[in-house]
N, C-alpha and C. Protein backbone atom coordinates (compact mmCIF):
# COMPACT_ATOMS: atom_id res chain seq x y z
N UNK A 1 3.37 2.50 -6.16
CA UNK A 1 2.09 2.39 -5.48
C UNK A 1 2.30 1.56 -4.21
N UNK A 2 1.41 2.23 -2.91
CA UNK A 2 1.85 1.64 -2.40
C UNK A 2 0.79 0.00 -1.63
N UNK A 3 1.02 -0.85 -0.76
CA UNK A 3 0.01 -1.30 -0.16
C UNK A 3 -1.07 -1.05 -0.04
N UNK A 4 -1.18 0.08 0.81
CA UNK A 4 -2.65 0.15 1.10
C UNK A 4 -3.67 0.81 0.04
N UNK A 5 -2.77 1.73 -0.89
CA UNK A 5 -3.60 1.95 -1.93
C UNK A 5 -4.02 0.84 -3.35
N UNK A 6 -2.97 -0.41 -3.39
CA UNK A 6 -3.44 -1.57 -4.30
C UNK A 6 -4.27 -2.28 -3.31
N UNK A 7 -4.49 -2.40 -2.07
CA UNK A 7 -5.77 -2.87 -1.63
C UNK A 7 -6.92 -2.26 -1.61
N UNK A 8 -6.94 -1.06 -1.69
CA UNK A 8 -8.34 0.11 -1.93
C UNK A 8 -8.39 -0.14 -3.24
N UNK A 9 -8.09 -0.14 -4.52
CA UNK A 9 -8.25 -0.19 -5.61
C UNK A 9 -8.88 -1.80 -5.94
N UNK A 10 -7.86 -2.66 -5.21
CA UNK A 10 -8.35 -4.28 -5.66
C UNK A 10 -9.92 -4.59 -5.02
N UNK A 11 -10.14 -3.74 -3.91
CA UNK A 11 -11.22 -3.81 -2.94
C UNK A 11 -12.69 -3.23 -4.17
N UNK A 12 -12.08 -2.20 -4.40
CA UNK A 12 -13.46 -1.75 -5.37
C UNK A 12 -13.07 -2.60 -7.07
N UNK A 13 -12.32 -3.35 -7.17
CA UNK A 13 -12.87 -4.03 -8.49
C UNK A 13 -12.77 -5.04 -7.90
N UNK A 14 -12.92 -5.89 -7.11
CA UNK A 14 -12.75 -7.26 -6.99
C UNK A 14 -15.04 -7.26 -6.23
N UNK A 15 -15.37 -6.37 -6.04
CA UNK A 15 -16.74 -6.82 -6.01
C UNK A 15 -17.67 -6.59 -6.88
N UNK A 16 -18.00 -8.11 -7.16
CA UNK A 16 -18.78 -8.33 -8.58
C UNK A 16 -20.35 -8.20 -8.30
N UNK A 17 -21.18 -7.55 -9.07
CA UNK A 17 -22.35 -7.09 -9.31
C UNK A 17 -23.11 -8.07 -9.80
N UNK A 18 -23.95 -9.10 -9.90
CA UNK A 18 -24.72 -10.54 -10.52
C UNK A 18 -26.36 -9.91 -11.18
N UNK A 19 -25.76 -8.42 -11.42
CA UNK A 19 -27.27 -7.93 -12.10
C UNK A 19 -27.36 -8.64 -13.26
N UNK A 20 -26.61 -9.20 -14.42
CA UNK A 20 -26.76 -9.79 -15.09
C UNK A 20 -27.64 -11.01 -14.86
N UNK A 21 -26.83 -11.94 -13.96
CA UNK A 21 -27.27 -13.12 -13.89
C UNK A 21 -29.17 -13.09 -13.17
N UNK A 22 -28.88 -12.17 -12.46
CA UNK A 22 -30.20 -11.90 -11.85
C UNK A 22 -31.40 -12.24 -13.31
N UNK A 23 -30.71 -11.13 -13.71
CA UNK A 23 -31.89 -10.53 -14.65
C UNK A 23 -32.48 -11.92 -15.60
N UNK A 24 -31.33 -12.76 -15.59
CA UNK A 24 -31.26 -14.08 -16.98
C UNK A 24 -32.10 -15.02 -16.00
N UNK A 25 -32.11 -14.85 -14.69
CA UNK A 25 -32.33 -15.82 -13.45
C UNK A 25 -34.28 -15.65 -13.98
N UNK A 26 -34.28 -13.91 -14.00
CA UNK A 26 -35.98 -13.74 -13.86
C UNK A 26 -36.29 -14.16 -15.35
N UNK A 27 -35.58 -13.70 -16.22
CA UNK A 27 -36.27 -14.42 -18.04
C UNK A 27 -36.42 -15.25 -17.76
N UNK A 28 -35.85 -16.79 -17.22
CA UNK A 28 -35.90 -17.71 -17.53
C UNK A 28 -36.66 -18.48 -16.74
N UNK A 29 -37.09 -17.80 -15.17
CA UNK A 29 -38.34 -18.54 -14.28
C UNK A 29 -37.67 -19.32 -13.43
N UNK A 30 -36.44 -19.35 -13.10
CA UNK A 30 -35.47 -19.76 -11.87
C UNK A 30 -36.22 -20.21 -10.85
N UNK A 31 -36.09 -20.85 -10.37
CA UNK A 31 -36.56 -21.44 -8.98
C UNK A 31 -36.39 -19.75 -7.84
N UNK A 32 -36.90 -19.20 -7.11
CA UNK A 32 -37.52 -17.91 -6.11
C UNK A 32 -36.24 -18.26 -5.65
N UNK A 33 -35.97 -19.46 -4.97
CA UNK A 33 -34.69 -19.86 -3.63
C UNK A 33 -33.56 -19.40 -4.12
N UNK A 34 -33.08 -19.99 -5.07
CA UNK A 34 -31.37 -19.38 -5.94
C UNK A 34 -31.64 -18.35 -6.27
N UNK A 35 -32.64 -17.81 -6.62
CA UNK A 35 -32.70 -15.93 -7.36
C UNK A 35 -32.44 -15.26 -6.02
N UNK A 36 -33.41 -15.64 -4.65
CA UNK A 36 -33.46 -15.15 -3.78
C UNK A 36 -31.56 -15.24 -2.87
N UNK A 37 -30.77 -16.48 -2.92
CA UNK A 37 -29.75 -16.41 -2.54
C UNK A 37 -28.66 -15.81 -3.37
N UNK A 38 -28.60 -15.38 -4.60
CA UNK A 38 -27.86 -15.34 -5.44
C UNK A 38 -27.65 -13.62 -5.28
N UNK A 39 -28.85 -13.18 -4.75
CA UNK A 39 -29.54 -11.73 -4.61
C UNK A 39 -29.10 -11.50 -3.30
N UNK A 40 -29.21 -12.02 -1.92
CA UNK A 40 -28.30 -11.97 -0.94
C UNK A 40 -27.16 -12.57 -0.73
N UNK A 41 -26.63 -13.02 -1.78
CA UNK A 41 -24.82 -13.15 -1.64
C UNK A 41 -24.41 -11.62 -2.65
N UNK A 42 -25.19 -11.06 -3.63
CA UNK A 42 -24.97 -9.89 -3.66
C UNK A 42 -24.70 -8.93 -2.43
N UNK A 43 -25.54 -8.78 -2.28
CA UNK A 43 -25.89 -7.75 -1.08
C UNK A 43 -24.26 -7.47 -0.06
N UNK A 44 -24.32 -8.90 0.10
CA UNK A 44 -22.91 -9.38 1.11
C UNK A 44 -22.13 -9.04 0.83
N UNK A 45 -21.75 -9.47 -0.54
CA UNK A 45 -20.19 -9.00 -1.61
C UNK A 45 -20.56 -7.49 -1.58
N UNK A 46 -21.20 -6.98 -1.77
CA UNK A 46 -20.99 -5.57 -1.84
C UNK A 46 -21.15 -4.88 -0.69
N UNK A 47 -21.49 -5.00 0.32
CA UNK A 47 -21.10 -4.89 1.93
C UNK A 47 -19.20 -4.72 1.92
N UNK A 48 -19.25 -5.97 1.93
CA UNK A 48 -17.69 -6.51 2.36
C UNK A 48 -16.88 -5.77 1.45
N UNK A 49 -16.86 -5.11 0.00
CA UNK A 49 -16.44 -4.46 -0.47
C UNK A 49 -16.18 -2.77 -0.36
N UNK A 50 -17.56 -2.47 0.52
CA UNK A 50 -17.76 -1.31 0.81
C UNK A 50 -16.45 -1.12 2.17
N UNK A 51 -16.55 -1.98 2.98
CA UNK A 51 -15.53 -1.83 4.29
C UNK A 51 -14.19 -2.34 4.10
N UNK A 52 -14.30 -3.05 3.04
CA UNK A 52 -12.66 -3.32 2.25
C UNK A 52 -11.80 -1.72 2.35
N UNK A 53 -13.20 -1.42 1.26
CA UNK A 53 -11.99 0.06 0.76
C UNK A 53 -12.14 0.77 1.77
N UNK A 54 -13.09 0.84 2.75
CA UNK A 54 -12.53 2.19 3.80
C UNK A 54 -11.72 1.57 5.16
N UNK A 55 -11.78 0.46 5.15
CA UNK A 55 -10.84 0.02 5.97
C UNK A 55 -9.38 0.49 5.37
N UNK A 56 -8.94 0.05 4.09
CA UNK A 56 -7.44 0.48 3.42
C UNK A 56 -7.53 1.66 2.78
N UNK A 57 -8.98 2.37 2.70
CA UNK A 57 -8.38 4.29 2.83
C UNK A 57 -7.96 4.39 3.80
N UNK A 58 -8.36 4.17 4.72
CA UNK A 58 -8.20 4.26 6.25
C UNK A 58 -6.62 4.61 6.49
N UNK A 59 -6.39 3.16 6.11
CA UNK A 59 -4.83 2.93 6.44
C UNK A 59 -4.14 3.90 5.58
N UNK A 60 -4.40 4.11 4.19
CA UNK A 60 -4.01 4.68 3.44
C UNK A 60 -3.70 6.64 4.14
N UNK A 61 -4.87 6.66 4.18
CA UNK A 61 -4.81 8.21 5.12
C UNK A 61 -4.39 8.16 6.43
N UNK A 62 -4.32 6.89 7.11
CA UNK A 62 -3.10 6.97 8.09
C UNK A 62 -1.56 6.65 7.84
N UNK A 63 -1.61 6.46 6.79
CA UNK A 63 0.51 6.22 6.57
C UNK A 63 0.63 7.68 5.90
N UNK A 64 -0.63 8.42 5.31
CA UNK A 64 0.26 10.39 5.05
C UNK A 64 0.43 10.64 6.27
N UNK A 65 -0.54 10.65 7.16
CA UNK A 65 -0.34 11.49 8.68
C UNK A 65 0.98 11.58 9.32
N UNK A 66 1.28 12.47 10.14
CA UNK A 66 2.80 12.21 10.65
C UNK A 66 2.18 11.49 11.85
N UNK A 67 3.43 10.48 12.48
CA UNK A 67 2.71 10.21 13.69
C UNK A 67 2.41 10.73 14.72
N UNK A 68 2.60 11.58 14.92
CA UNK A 68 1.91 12.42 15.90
C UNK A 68 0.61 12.93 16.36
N UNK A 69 0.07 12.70 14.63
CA UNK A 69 -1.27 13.29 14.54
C UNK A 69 -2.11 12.10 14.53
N UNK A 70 -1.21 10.85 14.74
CA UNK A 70 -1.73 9.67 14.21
C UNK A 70 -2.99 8.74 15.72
N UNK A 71 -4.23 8.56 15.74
CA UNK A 71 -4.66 8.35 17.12
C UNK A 71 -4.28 6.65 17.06
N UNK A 72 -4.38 6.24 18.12
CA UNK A 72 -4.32 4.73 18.11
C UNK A 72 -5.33 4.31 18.11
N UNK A 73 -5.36 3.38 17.15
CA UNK A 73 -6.89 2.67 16.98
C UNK A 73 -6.76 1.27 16.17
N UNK A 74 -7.80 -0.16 16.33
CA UNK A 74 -7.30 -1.02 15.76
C UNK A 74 -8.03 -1.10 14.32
N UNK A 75 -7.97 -1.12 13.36
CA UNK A 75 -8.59 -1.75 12.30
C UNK A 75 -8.92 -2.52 12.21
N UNK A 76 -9.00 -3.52 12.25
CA UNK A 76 -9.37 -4.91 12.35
C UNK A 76 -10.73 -4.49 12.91
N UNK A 77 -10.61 -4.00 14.33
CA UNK A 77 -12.21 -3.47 15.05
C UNK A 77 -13.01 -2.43 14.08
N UNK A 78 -12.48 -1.96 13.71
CA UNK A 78 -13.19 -1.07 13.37
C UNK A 78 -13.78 -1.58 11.63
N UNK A 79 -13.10 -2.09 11.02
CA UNK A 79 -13.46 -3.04 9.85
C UNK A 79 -14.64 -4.06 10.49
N UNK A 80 -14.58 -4.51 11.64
CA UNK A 80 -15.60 -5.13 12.01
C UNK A 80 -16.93 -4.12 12.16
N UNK A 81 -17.13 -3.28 13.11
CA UNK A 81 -18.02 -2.51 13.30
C UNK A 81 -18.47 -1.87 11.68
N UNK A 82 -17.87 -1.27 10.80
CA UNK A 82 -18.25 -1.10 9.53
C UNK A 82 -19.28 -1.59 8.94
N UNK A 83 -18.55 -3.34 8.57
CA UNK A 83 -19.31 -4.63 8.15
C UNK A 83 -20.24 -4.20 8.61
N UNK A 84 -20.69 -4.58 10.05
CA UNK A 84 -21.97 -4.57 11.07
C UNK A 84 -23.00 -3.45 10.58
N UNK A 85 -22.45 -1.97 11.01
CA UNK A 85 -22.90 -1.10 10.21
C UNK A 85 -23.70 -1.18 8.80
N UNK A 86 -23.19 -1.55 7.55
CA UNK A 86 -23.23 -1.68 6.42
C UNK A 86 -24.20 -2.48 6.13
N UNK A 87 -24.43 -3.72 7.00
CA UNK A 87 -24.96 -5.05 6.55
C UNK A 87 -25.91 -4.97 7.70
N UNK A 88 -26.36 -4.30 8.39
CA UNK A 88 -27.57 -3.88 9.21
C UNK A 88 -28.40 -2.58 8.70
N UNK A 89 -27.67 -1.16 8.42
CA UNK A 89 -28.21 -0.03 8.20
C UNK A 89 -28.78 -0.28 6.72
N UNK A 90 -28.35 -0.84 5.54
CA UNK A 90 -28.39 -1.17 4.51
C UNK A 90 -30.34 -1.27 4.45
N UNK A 91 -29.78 -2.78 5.21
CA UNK A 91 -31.33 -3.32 4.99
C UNK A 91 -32.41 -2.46 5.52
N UNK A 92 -32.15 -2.32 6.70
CA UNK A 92 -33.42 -0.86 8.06
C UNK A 92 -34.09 -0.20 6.35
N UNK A 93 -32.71 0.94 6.24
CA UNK A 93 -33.16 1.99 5.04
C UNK A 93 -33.95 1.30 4.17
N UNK A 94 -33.43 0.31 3.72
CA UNK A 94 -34.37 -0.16 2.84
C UNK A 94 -35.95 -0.66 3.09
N UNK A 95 -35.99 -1.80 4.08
CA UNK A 95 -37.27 -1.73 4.79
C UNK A 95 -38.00 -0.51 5.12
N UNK A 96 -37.43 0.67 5.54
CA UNK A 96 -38.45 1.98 6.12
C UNK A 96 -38.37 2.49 4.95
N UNK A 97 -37.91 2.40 3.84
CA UNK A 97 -38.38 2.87 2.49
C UNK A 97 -39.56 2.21 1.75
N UNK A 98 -39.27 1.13 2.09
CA UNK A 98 -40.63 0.47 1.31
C UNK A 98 -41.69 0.62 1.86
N UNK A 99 -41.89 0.39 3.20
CA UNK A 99 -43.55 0.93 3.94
C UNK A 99 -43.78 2.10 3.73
N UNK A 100 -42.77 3.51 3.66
CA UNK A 100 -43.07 4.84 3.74
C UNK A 100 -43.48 4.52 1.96
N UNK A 101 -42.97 4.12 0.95
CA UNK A 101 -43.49 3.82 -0.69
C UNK A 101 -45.21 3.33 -0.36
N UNK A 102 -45.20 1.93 0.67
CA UNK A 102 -46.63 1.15 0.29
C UNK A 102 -47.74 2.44 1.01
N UNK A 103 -47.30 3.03 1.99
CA UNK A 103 -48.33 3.90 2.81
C UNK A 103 -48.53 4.92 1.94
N UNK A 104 -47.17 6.05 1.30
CA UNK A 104 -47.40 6.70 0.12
C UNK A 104 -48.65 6.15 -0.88
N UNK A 105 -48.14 4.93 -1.93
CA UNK A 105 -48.68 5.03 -3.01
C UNK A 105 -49.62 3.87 -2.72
């Protein structure tokens, strides 16, 4: 196996899900602030996980290519723009889902 595919693999199990803790957070009447941060450090971790792995598919589907076919481009940038992507479009969708729900129902 090589690099970039044990970093695509470590990328999608290394981000942890806190639906549990959430859920034990609301039984138990948690203070709003830690439910509320605990709930956007989710969000984050699973962002950063999402551009993990397509940053090292990325790479991954650029070390089959021959180089020839290969374009130049940096990763690093483009792992940035992702993030950005991910951790902006995320929320929008979600916000224009909920008014189009409250105006719906």
């Amino acid at each position: 196996i090589g690099a970039a595919e044990a970093m695509s693999v470590g990328s999608l199990l290394s981000a942890t899900d806190p639906v549990a803790a959430l859920a034990v957070y609301s039984t138990l009447g948690v203070d709003r602030t830690l439910y509320t941060l605990v709930y956007g450090e989710s969000n984050l971790n699973d962002a950063i996980g999402i551009v993990f792995y397509r940053t090292f598919r990325g790479l991954y589907d650029q070390s089959e290519q021959t180089e020839i076919d290969q374009d130049i481009s940096n990763p690093a940038w483009e792992a940035v723009l992702q993030f950005v992507e991910v951790t902006v479009a995320a929320p929008l969708i979600g916000i224009i889902t909920g008014l189009f729900a409250a105006l719906v129902f």
